[in-house]
C-alpha atoms as a PDB file:
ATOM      1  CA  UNK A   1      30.754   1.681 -25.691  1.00  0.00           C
ATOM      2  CA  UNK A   2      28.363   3.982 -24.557  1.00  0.00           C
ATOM      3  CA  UNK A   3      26.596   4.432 -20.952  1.00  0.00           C
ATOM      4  CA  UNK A   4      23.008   4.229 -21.349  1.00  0.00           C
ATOM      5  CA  UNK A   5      23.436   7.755 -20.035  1.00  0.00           C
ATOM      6  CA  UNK A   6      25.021   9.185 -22.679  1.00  0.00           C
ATOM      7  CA  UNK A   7      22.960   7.333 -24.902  1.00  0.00           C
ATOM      8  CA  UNK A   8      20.181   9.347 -23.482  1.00  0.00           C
ATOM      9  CA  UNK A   9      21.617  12.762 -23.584  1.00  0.00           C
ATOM     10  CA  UNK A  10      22.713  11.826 -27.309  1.00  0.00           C
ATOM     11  CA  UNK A  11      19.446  10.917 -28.325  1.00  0.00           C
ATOM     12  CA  UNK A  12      19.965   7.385 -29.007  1.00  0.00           C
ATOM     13  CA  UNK A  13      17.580   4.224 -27.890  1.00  0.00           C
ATOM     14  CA  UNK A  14      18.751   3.520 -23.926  1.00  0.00           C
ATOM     15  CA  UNK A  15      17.078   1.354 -21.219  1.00  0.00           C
ATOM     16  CA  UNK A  16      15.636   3.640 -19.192  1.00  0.00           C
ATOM     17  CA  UNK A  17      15.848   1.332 -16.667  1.00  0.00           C
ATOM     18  CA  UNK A  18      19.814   0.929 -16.265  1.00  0.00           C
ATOM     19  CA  UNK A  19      20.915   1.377 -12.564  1.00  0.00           C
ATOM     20  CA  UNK A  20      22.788   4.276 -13.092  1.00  0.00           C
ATOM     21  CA  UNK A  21      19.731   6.664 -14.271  1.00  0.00           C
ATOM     22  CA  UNK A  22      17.778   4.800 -11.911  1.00  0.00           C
ATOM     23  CA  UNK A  23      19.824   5.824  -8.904  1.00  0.00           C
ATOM     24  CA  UNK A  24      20.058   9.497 -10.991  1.00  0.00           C
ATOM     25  CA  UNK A  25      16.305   9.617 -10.685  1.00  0.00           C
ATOM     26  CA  UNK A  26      16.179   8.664  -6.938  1.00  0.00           C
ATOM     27  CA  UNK A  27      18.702  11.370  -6.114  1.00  0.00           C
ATOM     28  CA  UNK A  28      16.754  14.326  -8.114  1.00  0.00           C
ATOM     29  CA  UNK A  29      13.717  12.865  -6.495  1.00  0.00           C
ATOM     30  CA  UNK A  30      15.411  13.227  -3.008  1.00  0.00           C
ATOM     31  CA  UNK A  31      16.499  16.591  -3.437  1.00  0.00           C
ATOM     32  CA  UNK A  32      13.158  18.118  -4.937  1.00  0.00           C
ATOM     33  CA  UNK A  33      11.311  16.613  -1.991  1.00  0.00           C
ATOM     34  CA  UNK A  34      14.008  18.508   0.573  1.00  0.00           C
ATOM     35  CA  UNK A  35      13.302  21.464  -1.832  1.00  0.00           C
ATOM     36  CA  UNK A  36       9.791  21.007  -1.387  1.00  0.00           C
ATOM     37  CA  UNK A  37       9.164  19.713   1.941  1.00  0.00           C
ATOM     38  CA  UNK A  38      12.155  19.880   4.289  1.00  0.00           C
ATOM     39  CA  UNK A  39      13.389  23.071   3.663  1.00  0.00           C
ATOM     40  CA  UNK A  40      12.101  26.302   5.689  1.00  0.00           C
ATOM     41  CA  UNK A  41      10.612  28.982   3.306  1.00  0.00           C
ATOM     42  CA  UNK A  42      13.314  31.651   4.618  1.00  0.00           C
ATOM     43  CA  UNK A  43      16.352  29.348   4.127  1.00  0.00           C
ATOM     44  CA  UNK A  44      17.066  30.657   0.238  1.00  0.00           C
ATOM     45  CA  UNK A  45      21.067  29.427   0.867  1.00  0.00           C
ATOM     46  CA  UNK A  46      19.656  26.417   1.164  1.00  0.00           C
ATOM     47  CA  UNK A  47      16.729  26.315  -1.520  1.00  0.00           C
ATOM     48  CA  UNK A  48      19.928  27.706  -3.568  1.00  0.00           C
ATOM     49  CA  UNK A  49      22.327  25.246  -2.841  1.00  0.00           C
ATOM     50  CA  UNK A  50      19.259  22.348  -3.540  1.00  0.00           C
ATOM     51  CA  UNK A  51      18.541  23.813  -6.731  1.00  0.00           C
ATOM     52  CA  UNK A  52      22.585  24.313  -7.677  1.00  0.00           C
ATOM     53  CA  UNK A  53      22.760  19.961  -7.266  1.00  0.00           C
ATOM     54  CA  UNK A  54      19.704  19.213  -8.885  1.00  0.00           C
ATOM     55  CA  UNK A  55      20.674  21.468 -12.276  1.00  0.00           C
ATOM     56  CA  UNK A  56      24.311  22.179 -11.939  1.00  0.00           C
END
């Protein structure tokens, strides 16, 4: 059976609403605010390593 994940990715009807791409939307959430908000203009490592999570 599939994860309402893969479902997703697949292309299939999935509750959008399942805990695990709840939690998966929290998380991106979390790091695009740090992106955004926490992290200094001059610290590209970080900004890098933010971005490298978020899409890897």
């Amino acid at each position: 059976m599939l994860s309402e994940k893969d479902k997703m990715l697949q292309g299939l009807a999935h509750q959008a609403y399942s805990d695990e791409l709840v939690a998966m939307r929290l998380r991106a959430k979390e790091l695009l605010y740090d992106f955004n908000i926490a992290t200094r203009p001059s610290n590209n490592a970080e900004k890098v390593r933010l971005i490298l999570e978020l899409f890897g």
